[in-house]
Protein backbone atom coordinates (compact mmCIF):
# COMPACT_ATOMS: atom_id res chain seq x y z
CA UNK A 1 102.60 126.32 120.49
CA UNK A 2 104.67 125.13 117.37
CA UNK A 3 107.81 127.05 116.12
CA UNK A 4 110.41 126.84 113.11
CA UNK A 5 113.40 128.11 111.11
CA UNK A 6 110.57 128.70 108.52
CA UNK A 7 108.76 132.05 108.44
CA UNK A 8 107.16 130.76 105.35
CA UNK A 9 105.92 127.68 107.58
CA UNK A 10 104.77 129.50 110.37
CA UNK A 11 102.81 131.80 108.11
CA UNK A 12 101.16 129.05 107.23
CA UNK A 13 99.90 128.27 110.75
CA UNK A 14 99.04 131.85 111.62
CA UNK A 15 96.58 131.69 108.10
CA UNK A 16 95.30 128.11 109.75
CA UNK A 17 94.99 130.00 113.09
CA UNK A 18 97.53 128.30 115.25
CA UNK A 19 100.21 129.79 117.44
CA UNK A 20 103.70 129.22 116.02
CA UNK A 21 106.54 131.49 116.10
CA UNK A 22 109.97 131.81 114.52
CA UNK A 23 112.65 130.95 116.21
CA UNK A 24 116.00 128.46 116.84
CA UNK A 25 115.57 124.82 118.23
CA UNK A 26 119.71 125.51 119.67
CA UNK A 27 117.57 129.04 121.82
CA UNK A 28 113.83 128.61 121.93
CA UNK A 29 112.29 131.95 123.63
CA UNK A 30 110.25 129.65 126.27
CA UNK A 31 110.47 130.25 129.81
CA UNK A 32 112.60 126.52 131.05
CA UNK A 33 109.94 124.08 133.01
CA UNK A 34 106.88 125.81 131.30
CA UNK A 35 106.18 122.73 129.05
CA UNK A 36 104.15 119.88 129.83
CA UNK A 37 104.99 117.92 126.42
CA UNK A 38 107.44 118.96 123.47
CA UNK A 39 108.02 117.43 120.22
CA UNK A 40 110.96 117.17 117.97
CA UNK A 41 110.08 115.73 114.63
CA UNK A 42 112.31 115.54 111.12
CA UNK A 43 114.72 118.55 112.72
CA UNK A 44 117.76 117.61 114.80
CA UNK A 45 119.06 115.26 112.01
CA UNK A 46 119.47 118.54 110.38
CA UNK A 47 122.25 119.48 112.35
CA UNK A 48 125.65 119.08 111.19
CA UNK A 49 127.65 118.01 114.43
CA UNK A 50 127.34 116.33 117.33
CA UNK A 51 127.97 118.80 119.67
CA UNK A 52 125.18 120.67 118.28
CA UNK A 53 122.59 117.69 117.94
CA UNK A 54 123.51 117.13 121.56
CA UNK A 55 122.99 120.85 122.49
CA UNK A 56 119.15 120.31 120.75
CA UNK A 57 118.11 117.64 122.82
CA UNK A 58 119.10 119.57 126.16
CA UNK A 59 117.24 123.24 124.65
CA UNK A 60 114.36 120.83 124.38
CA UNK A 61 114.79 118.71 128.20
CA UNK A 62 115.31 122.82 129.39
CA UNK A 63 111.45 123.83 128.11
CA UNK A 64 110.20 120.48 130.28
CA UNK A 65 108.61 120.72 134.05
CA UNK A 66 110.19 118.02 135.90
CA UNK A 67 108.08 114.78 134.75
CA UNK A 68 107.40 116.10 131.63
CA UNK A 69 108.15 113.96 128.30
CA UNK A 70 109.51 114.57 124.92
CA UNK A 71 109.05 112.95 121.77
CA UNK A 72 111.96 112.57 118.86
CA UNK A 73 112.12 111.57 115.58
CA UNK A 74 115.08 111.26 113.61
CA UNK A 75 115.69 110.02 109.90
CA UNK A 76 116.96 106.41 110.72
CA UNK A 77 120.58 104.75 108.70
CA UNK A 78 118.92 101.52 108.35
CA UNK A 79 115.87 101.84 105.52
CA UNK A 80 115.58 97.84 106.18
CA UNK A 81 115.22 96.79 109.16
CA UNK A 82 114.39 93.21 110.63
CA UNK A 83 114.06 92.38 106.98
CA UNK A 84 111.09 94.81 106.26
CA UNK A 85 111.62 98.03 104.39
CA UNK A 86 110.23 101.33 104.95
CA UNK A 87 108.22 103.02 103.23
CA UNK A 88 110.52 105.20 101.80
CA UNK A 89 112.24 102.84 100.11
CA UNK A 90 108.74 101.34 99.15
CA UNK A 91 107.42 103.99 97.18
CA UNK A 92 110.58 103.86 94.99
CA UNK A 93 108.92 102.35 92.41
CA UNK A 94 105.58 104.53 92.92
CA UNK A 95 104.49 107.71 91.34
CA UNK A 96 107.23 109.14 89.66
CA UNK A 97 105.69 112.96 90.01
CA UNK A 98 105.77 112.23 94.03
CA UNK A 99 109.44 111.46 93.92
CA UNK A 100 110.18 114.70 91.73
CA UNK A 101 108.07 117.16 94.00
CA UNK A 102 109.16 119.07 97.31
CA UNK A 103 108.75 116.37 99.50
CA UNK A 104 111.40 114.98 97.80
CA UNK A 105 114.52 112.99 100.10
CA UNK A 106 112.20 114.37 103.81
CA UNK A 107 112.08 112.52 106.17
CA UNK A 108 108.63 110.18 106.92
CA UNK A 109 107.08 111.82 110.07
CA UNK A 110 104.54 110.72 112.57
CA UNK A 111 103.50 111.26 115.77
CA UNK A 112 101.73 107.76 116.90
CA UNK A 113 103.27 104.88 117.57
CA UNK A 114 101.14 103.03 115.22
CA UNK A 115 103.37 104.69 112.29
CA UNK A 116 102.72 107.41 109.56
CA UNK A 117 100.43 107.71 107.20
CA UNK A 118 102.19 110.03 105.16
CA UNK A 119 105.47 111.23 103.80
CA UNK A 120 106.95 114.66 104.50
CA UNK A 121 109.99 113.10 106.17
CA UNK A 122 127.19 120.08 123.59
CA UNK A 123 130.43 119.98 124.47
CA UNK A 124 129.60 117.32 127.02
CA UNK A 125 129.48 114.48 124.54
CA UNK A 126 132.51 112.81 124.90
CA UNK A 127 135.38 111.61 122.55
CA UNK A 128 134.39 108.32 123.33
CA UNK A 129 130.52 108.89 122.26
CA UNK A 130 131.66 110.27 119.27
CA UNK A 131 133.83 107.60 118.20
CA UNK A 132 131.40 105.28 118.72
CA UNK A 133 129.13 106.50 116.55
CA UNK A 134 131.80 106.60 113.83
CA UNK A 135 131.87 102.91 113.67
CA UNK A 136 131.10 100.67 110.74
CA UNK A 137 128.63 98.78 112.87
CA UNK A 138 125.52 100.22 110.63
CA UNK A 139 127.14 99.87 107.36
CA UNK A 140 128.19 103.68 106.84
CA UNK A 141 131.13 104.33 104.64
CA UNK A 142 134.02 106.81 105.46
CA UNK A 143 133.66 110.05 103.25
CA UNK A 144 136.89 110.37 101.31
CA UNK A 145 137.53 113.75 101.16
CA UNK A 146 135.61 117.11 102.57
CA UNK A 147 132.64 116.61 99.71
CA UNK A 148 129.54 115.39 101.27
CA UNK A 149 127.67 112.81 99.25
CA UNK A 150 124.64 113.08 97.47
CA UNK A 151 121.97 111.23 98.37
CA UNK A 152 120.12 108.93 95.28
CA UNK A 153 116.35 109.30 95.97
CA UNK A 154 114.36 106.27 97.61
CA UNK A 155 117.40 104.40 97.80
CA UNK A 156 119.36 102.83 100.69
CA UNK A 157 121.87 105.07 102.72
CA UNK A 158 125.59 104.70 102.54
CA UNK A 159 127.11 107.25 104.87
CA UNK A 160 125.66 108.96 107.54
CA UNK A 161 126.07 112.52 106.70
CA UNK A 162 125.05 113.40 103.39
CA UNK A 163 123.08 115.81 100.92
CA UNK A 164 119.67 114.80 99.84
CA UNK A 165 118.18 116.81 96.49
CA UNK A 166 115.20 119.10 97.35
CA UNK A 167 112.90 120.23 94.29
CA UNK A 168 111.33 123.95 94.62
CA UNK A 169 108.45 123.64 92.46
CA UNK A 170 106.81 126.84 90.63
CA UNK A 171 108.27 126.84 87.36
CA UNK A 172 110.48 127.71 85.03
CA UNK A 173 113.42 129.54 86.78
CA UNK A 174 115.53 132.45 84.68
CA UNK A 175 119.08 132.09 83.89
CA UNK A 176 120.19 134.55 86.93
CA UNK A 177 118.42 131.93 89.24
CA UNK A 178 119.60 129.17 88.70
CA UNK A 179 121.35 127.42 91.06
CA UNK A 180 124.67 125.55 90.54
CA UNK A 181 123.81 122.10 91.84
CA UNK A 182 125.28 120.15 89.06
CA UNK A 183 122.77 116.82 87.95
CA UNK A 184 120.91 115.26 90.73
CA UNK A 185 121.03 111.38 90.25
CA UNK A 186 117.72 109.75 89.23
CA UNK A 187 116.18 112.96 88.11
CA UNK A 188 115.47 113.86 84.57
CA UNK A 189 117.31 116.78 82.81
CA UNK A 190 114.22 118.50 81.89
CA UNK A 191 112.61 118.67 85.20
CA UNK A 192 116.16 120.02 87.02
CA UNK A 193 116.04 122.39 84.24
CA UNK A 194 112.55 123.84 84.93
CA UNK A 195 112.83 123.50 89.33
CA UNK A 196 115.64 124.50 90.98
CA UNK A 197 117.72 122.05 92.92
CA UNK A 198 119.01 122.69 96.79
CA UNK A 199 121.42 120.26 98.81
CA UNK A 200 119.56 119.98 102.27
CA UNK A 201 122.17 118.17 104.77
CA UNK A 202 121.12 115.24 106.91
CA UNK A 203 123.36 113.30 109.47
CA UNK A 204 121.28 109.72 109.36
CA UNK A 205 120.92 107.81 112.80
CA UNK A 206 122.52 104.53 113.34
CA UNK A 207 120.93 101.75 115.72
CA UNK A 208 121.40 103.12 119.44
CA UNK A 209 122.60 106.48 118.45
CA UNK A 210 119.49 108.70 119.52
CA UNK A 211 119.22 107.07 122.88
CA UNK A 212 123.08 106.85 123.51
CA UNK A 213 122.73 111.19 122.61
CA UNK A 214 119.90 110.98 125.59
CA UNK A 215 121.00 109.11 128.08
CA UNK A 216 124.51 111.38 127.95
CA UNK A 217 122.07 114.11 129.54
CA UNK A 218 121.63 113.40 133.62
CA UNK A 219 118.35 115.51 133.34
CA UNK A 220 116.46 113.36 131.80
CA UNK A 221 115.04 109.61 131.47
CA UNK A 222 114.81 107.62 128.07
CA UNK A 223 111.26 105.84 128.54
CA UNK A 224 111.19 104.35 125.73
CA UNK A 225 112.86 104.34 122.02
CA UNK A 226 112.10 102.92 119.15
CA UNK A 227 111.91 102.42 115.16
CA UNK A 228 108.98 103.70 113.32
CA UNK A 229 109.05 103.71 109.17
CA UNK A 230 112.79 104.58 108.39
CA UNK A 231 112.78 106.91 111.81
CA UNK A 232 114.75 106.12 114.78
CA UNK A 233 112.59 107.51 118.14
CA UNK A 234 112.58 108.50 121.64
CA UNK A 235 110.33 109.25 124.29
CA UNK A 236 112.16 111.52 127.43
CA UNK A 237 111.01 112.42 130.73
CA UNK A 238 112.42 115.45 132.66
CA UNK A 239 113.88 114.31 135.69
């Protein structure tokens, strides 16, 4: 049973015969220990605090049985790591089309160890969590003032929470459509002319972030965590 924010999405899976549903990852309509296995992939980096991000990860641990697991993926600060980059930063030099089209800035999601094959890509956390993650220990810069930063496409990250261009494709747009997004770095005039521009925010994991989130929660176990093609991941079990 797959859900999302999406209607458009879920459609989808209704037309490819799959059960999928509408809802909220913060209030998922699922009766609590009815799951055997959930998955979280590309979504709770989408959510603008930590409070919130925290308050995910316990919706999902709530849908578990006891000794049930969860898998997360989350769009990982470090792009490089133990000297090999990912293959998001690989394809930077690749087709330029694929770098102009909707999957443009997503996250790289997979759900295998072995790594993808393709690109698609509350309360209770405490003062101290937070400032740890606010550190400089992963290279992110301070944002100056209340603007979030736009993200340069296929390019290294420097702050953690950030805006990353997405490209509706379909056309030219009219006038009273257009949306006010102002030049997206790397992106030709003409094609931001003829496909509307959106800011989609991200909050990009540091190194131990993730599992430091999980292991705040006393209901569940981190078996195992780990970095997978620009994504920082976790496996949970429901205690």
């Amino acid at each position: 049973v797959g859900c999302d924010r999406s209607k458009n999405l879920v459609d989808i899976c209704g037309e490819k015969h799959f059960q999928a549903f509408v809802c909220d990852a913060l209030s998922v309509p699922i009766r609590s220990g009815s799951c055997d296995a959930c998955i979280s992939i590309a979504v709770i980096h989408h959510f603008s605090t930590a409070e919130r991000r925290l308050a995910t990860i316990r919706e999902l641990a709530r849908l578990l049985r006891p000794g049930g697991t969860a898998l997360i993926y989350v769009w990982a600060m470090e792009q490089e790591y133990k000297n090999q980059k990912s293959k998001y930063l690989k394809e930077k030099n690749g087709s330029k089309i694929k770098d102009k089209e909707i999957n443009t800035g997503t996250a790289q999601t997979a759900l295998s160890d072995q790594g993808p094959d393709n690109s698609s890509q509350d309360s209770a956390c405490s003062d101290q969590l937070l400032n740890d993650f606010k550190d400089e220990s992963c290279g992110a810069k301070p944002v100056a003032d209340l603007r979030l930063p736009v993200h340069t496409n296929r390019t290294s990250f420097h702050s953690q929470d950030l805006l990353v261009p997405w490209h509706l494709k379909g056309g030219t747009k009219k006038k009273e459509e257009s949306v006010d997004t102002g030049l997206v770095p790397g992106v030709s005039k003409e094609l931001q002319e003829l496909s509307p521009v959106f800011h989609r925010y991200y909050h990009v994991f540091c190194e131990g972030e993730l599992e430091a989130v999980c292991r705040s929660l006393d209901c569940v176990r981190v078996q195992k965590s780990y970095y997978d093609q620009g994504n920082w991941c976790v496996i949970l079990e429901k205690l």
